[in-house]
C-alpha atoms as a PDB file:
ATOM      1  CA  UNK A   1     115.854 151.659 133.639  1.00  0.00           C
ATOM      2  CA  UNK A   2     117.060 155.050 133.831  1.00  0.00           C
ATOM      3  CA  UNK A   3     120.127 153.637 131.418  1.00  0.00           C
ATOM      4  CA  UNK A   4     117.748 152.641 128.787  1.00  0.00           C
ATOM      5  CA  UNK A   5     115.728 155.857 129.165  1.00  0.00           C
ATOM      6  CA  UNK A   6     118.531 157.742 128.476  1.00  0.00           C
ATOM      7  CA  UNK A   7     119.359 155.986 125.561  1.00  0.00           C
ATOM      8  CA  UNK A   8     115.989 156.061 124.016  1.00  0.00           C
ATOM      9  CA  UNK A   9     116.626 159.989 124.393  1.00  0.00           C
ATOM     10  CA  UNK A  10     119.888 159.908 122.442  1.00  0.00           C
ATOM     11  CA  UNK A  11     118.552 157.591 119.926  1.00  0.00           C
ATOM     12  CA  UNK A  12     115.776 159.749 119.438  1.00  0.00           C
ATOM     13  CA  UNK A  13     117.831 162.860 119.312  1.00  0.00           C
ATOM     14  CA  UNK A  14     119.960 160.829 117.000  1.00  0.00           C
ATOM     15  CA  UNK A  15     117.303 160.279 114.648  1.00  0.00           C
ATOM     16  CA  UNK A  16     118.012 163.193 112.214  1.00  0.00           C
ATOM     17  CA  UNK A  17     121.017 161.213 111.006  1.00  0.00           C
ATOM     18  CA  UNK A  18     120.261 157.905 109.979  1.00  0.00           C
ATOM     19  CA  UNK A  19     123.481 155.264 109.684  1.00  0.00           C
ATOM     20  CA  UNK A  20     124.007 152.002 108.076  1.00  0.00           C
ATOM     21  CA  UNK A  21     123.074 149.749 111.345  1.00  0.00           C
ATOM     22  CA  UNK A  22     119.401 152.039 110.674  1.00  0.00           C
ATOM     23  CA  UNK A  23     119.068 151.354 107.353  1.00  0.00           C
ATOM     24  CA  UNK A  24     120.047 147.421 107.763  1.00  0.00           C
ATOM     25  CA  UNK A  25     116.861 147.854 110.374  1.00  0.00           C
ATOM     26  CA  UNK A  26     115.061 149.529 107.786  1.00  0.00           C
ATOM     27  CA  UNK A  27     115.655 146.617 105.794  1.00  0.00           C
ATOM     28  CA  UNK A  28     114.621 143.651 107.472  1.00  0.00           C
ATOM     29  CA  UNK A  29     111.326 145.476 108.599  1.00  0.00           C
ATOM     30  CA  UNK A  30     110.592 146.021 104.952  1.00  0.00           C
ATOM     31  CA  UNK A  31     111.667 141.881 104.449  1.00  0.00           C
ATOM     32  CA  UNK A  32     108.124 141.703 106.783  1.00  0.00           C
ATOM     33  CA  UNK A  33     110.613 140.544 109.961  1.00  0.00           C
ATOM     34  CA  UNK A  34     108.532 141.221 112.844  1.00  0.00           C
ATOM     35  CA  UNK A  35     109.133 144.328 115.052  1.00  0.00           C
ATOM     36  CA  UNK A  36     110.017 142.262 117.728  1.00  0.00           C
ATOM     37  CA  UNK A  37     112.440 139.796 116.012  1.00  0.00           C
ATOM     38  CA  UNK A  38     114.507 143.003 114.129  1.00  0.00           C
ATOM     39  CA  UNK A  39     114.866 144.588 117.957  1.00  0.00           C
ATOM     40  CA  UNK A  40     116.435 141.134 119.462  1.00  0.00           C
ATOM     41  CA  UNK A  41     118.113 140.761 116.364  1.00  0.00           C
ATOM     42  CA  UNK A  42     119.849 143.905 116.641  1.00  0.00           C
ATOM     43  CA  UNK A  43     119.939 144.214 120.584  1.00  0.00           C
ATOM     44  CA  UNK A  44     117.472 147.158 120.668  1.00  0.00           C
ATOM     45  CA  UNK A  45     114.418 147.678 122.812  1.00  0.00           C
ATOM     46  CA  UNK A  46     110.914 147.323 120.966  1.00  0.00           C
ATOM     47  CA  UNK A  47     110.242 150.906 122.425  1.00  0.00           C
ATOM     48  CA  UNK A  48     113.827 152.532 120.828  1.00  0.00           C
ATOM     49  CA  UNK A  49     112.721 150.659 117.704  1.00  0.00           C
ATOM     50  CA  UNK A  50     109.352 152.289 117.856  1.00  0.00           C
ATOM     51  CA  UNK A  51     111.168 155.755 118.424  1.00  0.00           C
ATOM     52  CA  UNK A  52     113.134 155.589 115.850  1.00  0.00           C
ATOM     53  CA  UNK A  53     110.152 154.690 113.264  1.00  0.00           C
ATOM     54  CA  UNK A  54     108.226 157.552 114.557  1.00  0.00           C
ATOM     55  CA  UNK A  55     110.721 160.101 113.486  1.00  0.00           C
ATOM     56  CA  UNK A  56     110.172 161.739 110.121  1.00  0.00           C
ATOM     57  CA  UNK A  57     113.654 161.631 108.853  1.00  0.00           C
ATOM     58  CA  UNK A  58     113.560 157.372 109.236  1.00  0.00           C
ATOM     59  CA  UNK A  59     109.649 158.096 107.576  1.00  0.00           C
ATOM     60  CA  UNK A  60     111.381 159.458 104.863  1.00  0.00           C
ATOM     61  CA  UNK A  61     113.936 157.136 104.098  1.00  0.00           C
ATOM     62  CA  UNK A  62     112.374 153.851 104.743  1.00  0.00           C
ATOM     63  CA  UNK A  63     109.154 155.286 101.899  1.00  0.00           C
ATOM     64  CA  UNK A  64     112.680 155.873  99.682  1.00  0.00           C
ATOM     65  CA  UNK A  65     113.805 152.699 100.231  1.00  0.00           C
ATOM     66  CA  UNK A  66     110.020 151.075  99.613  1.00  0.00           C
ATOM     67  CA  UNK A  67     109.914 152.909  96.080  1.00  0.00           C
ATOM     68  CA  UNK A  68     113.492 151.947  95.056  1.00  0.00           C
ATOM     69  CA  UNK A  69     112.293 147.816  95.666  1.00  0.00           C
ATOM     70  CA  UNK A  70     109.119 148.519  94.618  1.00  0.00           C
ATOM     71  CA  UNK A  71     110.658 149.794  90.751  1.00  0.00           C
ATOM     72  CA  UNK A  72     113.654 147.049  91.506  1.00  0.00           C
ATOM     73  CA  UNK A  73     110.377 144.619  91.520  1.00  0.00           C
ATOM     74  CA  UNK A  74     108.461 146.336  88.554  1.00  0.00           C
ATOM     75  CA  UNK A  75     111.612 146.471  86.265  1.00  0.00           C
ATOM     76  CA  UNK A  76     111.959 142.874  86.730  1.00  0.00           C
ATOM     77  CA  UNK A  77     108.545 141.792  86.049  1.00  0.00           C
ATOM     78  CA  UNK A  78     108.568 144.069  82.853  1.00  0.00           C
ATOM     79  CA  UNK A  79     111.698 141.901  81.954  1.00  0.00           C
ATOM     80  CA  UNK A  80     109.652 139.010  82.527  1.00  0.00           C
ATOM     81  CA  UNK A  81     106.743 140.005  80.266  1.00  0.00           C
ATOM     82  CA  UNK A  82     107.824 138.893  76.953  1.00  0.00           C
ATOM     83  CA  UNK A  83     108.610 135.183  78.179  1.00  0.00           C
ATOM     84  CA  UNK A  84     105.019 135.506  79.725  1.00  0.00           C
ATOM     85  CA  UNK A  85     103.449 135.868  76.883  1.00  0.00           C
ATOM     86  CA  UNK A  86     105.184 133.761  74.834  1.00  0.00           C
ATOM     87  CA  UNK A  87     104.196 130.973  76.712  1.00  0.00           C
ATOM     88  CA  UNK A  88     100.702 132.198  77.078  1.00  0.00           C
ATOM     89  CA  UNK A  89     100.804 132.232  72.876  1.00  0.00           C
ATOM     90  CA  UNK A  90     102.130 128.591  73.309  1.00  0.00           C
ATOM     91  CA  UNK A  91      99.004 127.558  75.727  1.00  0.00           C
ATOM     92  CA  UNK A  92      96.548 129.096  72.972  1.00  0.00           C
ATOM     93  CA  UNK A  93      97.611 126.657  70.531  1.00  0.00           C
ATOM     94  CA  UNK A  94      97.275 123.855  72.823  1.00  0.00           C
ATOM     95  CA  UNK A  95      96.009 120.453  72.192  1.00  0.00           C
ATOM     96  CA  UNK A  96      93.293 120.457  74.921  1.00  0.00           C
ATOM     97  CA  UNK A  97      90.629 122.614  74.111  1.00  0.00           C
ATOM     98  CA  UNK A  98      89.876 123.843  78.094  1.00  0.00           C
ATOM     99  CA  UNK A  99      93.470 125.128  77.902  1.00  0.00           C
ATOM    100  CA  UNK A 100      92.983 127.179  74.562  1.00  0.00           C
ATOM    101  CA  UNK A 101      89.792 128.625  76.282  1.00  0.00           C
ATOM    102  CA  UNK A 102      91.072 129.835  79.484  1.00  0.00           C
ATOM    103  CA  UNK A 103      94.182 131.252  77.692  1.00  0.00           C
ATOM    104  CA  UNK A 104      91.634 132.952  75.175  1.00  0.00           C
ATOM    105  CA  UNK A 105      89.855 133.891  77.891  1.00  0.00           C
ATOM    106  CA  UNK A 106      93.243 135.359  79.817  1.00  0.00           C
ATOM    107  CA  UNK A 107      94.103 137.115  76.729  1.00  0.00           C
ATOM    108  CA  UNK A 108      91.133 138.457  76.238  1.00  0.00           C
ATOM    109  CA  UNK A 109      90.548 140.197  79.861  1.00  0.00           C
ATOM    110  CA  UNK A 110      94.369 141.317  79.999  1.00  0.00           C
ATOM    111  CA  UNK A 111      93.209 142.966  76.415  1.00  0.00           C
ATOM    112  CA  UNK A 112      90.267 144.879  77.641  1.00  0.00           C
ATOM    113  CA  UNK A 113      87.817 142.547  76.166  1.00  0.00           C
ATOM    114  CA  UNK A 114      85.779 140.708  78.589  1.00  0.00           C
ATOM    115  CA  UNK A 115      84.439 137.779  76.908  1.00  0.00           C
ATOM    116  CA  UNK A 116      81.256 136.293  77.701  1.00  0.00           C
ATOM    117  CA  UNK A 117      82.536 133.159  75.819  1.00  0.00           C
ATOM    118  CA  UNK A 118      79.525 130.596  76.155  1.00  0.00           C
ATOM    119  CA  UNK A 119      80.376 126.624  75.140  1.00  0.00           C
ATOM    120  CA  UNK A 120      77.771 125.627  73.243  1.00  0.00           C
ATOM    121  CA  UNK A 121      76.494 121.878  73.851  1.00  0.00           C
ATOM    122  CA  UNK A 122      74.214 120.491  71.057  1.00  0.00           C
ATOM    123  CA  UNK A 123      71.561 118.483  72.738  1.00  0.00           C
ATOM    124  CA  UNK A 124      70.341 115.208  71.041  1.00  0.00           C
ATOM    125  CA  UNK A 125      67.447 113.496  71.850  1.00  0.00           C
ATOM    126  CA  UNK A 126      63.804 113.397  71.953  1.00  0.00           C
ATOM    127  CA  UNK A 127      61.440 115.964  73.644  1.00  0.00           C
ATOM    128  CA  UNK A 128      57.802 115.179  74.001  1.00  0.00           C
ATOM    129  CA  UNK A 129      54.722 116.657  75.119  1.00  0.00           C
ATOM    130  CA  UNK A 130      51.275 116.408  76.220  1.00  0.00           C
ATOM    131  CA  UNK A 131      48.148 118.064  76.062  1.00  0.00           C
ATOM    132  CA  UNK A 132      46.663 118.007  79.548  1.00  0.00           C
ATOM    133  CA  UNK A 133      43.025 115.529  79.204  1.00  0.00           C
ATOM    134  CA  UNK A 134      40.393 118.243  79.299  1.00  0.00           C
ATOM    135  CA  UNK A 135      42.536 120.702  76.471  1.00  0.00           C
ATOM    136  CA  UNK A 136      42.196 117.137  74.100  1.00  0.00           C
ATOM    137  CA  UNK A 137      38.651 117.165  73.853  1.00  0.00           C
ATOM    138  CA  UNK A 138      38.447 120.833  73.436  1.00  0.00           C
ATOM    139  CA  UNK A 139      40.627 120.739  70.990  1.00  0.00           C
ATOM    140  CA  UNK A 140      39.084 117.880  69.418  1.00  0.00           C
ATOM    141  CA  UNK A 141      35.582 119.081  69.664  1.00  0.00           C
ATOM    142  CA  UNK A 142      36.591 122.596  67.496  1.00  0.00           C
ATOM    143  CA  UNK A 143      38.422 120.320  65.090  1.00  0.00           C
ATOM    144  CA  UNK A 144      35.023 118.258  64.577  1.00  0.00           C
ATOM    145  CA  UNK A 145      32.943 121.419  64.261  1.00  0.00           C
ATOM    146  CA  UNK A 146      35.102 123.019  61.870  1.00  0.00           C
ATOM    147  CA  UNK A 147      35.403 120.087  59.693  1.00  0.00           C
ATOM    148  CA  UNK A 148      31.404 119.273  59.733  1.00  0.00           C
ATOM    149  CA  UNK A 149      30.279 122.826  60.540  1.00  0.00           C
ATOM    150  CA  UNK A 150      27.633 121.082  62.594  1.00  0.00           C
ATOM    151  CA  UNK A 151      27.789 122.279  66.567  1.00  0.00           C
ATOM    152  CA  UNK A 152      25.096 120.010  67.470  1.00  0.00           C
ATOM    153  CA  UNK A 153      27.029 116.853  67.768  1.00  0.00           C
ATOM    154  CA  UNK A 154      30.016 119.007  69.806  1.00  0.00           C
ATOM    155  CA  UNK A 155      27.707 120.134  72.264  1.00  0.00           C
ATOM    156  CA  UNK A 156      26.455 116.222  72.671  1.00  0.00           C
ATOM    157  CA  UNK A 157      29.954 115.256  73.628  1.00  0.00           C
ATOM    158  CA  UNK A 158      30.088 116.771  77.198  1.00  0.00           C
END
């Protein structure tokens, strides 16, 4: 105990230099290996692991080491671009019309245009309607009186 105390001391005096076994450490925790797995992996106690990423200096590098992957990763999905939208310009011309519209529909939001793209459906068929009972003869009853002019005979009907 007193062993392992003593060399979480030196590894945390240790800290302000950083050497390769570190950054391999660095490494695999930014590969998303578990804490735990990178310390029995490299014979290390969890606690000198959690030293050793408290210390500014390994702060420092491992956010250097994040931004160099993260541009590694952003230079090679710039690379992959082009082919991207080649084949999303292949997809547009498509035989199937629900692929042309959802590669329209891509284009168009990766563009800046949000469609509202509505597919139209032309309805065909026959729509009828009533006149409820009572509206009839109303209706009928001003038809008679407008023909005849007579609003004796309307007034008999009720």
């Amino acid at each position: 105990m007193i062993t392992e105390i003593n060399q979480t001391s030196r590894s945390a005096a240790s800290v302000s230099q950083l050497n390769a076994r570190h950054e391999a450490i660095m490494l695999r925790l930014l590969d998303g290996v578990t804490p735990r797995q990178v310390s029995a992996e490299f014979f290390i106690t969890e606690s000198s692991l959690s030293l050793l990423r408290s210390s500014t200096v390994w702060k420092q590098v491992e956010a250097s080491l994040r931004d160099e992957r993260r541009q590694v990763h952003q230079n090679r999905l710039n690379g992959l671009a082009d082919k991207a939208i080649t084949a999303l310009e292949q997809t547009v011309v498509d035989i199937d019309p629900r692929v042309k519209l959802q590669s329209a529909r891509e284009i168009l939001n990766r563009t800046g245009f949000n469609p509202a793209i509505k597919v139209e459906q032309e309805l065909v068929g026959n729509i009828n309607l009533y006149l409820p009972k009572h509206f009839q003869t109303q209706t009928q009853d001003a038809e008679f009186t407008d023909i005849t002019g007579d609003t004796s005979d309307a007034a008999n009907t009720d």
